[in-house]
C-alpha atoms as a PDB file:
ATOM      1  CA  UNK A   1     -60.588  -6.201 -57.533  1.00  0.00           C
ATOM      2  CA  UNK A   2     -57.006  -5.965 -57.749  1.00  0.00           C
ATOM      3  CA  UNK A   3     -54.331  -4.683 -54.946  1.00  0.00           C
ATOM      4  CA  UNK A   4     -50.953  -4.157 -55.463  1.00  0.00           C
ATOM      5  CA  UNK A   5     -48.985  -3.313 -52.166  1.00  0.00           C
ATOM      6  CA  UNK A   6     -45.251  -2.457 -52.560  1.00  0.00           C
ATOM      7  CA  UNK A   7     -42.643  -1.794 -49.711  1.00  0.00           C
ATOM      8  CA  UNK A   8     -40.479   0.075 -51.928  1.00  0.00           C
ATOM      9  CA  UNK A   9     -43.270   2.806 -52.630  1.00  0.00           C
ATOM     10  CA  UNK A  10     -42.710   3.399 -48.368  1.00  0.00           C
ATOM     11  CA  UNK A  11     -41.374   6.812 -48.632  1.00  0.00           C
ATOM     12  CA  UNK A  12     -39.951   9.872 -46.764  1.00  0.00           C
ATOM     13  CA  UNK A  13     -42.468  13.232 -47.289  1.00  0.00           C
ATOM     14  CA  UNK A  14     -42.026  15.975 -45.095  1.00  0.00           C
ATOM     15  CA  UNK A  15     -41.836  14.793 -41.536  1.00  0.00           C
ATOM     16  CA  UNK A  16     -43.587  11.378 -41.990  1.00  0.00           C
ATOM     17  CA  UNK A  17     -42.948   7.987 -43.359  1.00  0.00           C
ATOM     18  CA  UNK A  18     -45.934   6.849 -46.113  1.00  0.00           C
ATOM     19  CA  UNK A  19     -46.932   3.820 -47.343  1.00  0.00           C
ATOM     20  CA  UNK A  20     -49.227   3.141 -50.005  1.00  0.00           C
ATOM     21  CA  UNK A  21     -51.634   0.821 -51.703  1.00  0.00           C
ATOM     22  CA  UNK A  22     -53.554   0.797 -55.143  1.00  0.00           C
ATOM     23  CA  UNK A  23     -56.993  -1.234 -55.533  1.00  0.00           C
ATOM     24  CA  UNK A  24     -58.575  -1.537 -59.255  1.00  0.00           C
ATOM     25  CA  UNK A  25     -61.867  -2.327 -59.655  1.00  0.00           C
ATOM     26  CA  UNK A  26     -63.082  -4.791 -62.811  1.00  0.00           C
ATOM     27  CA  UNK A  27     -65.781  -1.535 -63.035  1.00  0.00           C
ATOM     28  CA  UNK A  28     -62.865   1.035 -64.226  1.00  0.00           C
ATOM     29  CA  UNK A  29     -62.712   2.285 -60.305  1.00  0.00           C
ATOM     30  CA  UNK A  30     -59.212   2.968 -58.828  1.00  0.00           C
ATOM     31  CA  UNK A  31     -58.354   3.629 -54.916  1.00  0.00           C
ATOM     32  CA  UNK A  32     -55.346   4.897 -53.460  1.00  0.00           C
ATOM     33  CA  UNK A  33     -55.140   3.865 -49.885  1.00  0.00           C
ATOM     34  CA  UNK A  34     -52.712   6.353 -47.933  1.00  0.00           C
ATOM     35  CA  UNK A  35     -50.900   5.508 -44.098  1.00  0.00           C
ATOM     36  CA  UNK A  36     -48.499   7.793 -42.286  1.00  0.00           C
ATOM     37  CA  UNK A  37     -45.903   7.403 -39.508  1.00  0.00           C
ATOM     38  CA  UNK A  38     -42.982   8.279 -37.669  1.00  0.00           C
ATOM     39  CA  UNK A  39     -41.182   4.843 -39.179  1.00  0.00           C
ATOM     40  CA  UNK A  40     -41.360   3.086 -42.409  1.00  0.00           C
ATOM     41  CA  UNK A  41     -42.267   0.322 -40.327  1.00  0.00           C
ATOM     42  CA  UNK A  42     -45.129   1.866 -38.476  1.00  0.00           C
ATOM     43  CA  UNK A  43     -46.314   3.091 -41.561  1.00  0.00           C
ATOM     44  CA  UNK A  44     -46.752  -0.295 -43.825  1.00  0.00           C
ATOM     45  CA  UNK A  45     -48.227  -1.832 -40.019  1.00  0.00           C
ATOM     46  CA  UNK A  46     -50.938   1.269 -40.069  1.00  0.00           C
ATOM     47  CA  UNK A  47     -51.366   0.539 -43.719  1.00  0.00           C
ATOM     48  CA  UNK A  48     -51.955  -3.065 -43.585  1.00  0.00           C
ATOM     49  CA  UNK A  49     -54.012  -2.723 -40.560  1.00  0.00           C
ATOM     50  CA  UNK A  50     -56.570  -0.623 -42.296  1.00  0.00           C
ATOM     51  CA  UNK A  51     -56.199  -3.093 -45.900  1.00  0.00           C
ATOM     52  CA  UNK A  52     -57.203  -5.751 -43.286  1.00  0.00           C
ATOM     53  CA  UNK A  53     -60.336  -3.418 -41.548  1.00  0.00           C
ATOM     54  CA  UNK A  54     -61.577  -2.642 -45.031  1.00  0.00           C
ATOM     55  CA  UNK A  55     -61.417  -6.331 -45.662  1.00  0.00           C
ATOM     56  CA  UNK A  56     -59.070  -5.739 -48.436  1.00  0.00           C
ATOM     57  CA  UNK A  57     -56.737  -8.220 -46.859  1.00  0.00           C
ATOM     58  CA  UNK A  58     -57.539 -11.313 -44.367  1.00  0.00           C
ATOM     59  CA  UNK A  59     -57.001 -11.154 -41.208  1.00  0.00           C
ATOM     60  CA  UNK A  60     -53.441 -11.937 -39.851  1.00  0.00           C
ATOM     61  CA  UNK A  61     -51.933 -11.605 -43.674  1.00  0.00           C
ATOM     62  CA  UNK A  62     -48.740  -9.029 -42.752  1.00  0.00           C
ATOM     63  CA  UNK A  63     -46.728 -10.645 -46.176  1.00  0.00           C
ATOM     64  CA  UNK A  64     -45.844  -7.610 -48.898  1.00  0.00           C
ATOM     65  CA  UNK A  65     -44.107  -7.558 -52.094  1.00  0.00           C
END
């Protein structure tokens, strides 16, 4: 599986911050992982919290491209 996480795809929409991450499969599968919040910074922490709960991520990893 490949993830690409990007800070610069942290966005204003509406009335919330989003930040978002991508996951390919080798099977042809593709994910879009979606986190919201008042900040860009409370947005990519949300984000990375869940990459980390879905084991997408290890534990403690808060680097991003």
């Amino acid at each position: 599986m490949e993830l690409y996480i990007n800070s610069t795809w942290t966005g204003y929409y509406r009335d919330a911050y989003v930040a978002q991450a991508i996951a390919f499969s080798e099977h042809g599968n593709h994910a879009t992982l979606i986190a919201r919040g008042a900040t860009a910074e409370e947005a990519n922490a949300k984000l990375m919290g869940a990459l980390q709960e879905l084991k997408l991520m290890p534990a403690g990893s808060m680097e991003r491209a």
